[in-house]
N, C-alpha and C. Protein backbone atom coordinates (compact mmCIF):
# COMPACT_ATOMS: atom_id res chain seq x y z
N UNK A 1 132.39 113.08 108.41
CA UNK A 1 131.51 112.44 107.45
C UNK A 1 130.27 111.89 108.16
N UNK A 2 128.90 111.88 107.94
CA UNK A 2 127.99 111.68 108.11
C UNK A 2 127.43 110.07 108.10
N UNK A 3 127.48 109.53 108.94
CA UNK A 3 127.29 108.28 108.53
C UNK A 3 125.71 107.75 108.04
N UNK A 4 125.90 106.69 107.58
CA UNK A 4 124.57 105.80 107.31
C UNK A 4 123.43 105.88 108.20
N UNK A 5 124.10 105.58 109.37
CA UNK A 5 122.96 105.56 110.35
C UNK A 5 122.28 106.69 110.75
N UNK A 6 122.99 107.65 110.78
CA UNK A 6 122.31 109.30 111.44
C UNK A 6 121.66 109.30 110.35
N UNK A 7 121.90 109.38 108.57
CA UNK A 7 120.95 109.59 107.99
C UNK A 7 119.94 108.84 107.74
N UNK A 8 119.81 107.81 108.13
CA UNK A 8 118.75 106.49 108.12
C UNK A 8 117.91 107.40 109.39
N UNK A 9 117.91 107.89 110.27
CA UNK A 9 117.31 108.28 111.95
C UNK A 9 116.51 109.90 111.27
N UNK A 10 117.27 110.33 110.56
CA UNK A 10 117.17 111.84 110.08
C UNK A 10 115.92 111.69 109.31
N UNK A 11 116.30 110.70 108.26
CA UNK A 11 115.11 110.90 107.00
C UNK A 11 113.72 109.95 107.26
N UNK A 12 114.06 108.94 108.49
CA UNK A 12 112.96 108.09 109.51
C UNK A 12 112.15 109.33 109.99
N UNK A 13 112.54 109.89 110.83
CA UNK A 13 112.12 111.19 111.62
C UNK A 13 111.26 112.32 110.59
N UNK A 14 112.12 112.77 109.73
CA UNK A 14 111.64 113.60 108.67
C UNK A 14 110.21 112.57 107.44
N UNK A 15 109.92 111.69 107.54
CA UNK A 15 109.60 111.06 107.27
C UNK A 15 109.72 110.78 105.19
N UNK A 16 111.35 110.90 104.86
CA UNK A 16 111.69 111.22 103.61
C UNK A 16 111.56 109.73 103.05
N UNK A 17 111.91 109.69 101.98
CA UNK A 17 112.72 108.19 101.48
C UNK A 17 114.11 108.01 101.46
N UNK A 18 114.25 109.40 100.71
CA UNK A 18 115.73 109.49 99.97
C UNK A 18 115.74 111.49 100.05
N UNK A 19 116.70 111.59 100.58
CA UNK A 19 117.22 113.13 100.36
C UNK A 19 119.29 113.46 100.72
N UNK A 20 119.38 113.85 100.06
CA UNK A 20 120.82 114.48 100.18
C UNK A 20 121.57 114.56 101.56
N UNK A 21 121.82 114.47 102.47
CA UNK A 21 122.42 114.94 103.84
C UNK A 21 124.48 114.74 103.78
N UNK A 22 124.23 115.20 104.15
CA UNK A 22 125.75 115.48 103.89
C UNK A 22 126.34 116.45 104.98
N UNK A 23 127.87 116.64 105.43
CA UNK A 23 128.51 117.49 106.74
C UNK A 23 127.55 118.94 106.84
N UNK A 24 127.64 119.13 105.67
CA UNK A 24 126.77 120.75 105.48
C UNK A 24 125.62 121.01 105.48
N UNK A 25 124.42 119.68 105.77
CA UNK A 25 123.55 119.95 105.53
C UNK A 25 122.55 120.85 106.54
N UNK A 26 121.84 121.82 106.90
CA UNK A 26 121.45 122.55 107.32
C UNK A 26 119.39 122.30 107.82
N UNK A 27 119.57 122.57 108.36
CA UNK A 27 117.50 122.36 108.94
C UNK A 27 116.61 122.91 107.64
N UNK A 28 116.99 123.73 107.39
CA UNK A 28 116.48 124.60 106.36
C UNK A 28 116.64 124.47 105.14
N UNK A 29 117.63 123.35 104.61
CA UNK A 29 117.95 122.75 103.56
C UNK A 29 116.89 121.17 103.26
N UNK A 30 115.79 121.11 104.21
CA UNK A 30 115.75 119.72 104.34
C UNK A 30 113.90 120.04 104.55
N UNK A 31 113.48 119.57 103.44
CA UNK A 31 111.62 119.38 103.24
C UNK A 31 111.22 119.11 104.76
N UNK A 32 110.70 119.76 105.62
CA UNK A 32 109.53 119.46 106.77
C UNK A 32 110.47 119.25 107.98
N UNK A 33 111.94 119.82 107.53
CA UNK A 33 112.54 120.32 109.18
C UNK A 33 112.23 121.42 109.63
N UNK A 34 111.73 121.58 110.49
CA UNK A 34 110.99 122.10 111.33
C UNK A 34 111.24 122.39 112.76
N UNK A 35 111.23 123.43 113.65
CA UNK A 35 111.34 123.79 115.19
C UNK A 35 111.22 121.86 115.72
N UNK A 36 109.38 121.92 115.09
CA UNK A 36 108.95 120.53 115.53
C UNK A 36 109.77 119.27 115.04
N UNK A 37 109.79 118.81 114.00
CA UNK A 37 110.95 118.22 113.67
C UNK A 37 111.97 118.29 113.74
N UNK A 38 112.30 119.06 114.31
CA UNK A 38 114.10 119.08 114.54
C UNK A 38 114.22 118.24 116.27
N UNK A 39 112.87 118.63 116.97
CA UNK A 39 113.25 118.12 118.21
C UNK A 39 112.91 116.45 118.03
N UNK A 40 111.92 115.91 117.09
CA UNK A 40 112.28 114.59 117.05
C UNK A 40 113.27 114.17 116.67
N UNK A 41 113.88 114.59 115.64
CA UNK A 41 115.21 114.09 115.38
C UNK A 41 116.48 114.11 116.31
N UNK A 42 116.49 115.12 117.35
CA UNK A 42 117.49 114.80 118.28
C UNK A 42 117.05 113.98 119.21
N UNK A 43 115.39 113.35 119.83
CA UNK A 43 114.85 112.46 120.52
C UNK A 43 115.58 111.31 119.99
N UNK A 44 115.72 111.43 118.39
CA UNK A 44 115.52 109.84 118.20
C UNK A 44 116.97 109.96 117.77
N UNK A 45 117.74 110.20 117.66
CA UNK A 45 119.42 110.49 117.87
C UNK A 45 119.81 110.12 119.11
N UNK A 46 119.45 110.91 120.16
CA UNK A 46 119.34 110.59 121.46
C UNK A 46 118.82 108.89 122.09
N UNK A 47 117.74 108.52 121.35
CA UNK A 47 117.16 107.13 121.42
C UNK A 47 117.97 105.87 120.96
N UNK A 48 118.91 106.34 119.84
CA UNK A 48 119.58 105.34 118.53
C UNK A 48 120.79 104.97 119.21
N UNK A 49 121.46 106.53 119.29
CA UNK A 49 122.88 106.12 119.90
C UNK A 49 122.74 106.30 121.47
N UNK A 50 122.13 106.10 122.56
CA UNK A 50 122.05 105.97 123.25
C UNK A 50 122.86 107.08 124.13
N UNK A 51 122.65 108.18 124.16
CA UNK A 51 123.69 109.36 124.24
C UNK A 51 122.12 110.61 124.69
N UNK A 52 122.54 111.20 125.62
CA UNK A 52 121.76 112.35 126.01
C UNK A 52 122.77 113.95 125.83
N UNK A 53 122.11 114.57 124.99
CA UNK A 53 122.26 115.75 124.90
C UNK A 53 121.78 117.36 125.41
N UNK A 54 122.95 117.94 126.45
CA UNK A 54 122.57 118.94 126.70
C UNK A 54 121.92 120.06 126.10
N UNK A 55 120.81 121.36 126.15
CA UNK A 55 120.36 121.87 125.75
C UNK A 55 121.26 122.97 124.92
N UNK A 56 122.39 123.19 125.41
CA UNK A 56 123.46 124.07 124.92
C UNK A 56 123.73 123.61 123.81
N UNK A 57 123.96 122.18 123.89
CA UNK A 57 125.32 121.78 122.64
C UNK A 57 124.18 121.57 121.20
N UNK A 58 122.80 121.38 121.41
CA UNK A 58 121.57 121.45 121.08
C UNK A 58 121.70 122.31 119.46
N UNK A 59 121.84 123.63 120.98
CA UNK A 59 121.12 125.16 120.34
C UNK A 59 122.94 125.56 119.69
N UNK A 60 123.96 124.95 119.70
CA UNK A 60 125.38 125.11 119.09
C UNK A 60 125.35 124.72 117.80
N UNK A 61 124.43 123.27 117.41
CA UNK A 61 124.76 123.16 116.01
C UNK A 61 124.42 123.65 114.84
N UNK A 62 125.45 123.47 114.24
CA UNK A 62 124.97 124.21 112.58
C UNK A 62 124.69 123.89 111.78
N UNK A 63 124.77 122.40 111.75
CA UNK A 63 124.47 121.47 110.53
C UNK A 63 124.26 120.06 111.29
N UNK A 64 124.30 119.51 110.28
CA UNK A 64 124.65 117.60 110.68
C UNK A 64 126.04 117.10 110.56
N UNK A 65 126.92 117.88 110.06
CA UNK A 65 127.94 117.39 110.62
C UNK A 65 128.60 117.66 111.82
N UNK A 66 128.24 119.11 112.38
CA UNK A 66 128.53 118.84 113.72
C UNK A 66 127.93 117.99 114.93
N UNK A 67 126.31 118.03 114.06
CA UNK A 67 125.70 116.69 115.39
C UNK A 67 126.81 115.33 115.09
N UNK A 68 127.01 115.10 114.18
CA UNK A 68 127.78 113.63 113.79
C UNK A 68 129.28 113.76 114.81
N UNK A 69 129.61 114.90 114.68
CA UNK A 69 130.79 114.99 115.83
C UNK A 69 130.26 114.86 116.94
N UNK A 70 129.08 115.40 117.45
CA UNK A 70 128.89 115.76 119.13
C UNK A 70 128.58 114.02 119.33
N UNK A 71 127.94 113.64 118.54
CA UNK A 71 127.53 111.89 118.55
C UNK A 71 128.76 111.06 118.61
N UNK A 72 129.72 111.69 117.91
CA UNK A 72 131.16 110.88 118.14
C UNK A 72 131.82 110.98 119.29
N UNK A 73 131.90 112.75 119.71
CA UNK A 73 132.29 112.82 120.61
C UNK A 73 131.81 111.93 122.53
N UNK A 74 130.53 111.42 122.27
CA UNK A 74 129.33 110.87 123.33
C UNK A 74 129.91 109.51 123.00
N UNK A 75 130.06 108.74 121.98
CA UNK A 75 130.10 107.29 121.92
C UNK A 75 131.73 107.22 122.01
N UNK A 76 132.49 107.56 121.93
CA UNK A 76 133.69 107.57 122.01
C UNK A 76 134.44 106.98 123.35
């Protein structure tokens, strides 16, 4: 499950108000995610939870719910 906070960092970044995010949600599902936006949003993922992410596990995800795991898996 996706918590509050990743989507508070997501739709900060994306610069939304309010949009849908959810386990499934996808780059391409989401107004002005972008190559470029996608790398702020793992900056500031990276910035929030205090967690550095390899370039691999990066270019692995498929959605936001697996970043929400790789983020679990780092703070854990």
């Amino acid at each position: 499950m996706v918590s509050d906070r990743l989507k508070q960092v997501i739709l900060r970044e994306l610069e939304l108000e309010d949009w849908e995010i959810d386990d499934s949600t996808t780059a391409d599902t989401v107004p002005g995610w972008d190559s470029l936006a996608h790398a702020r949003v793992i900056s500031a993922v990276e910035q929030t939870y205090g967690v550095r992410f390899k370039t691999l596990e990066v270019i692995r995800l498929k959605n936001v719910g697996e970043l929400q795991a790789l983020i679990n898996s780092k703070t854990s």
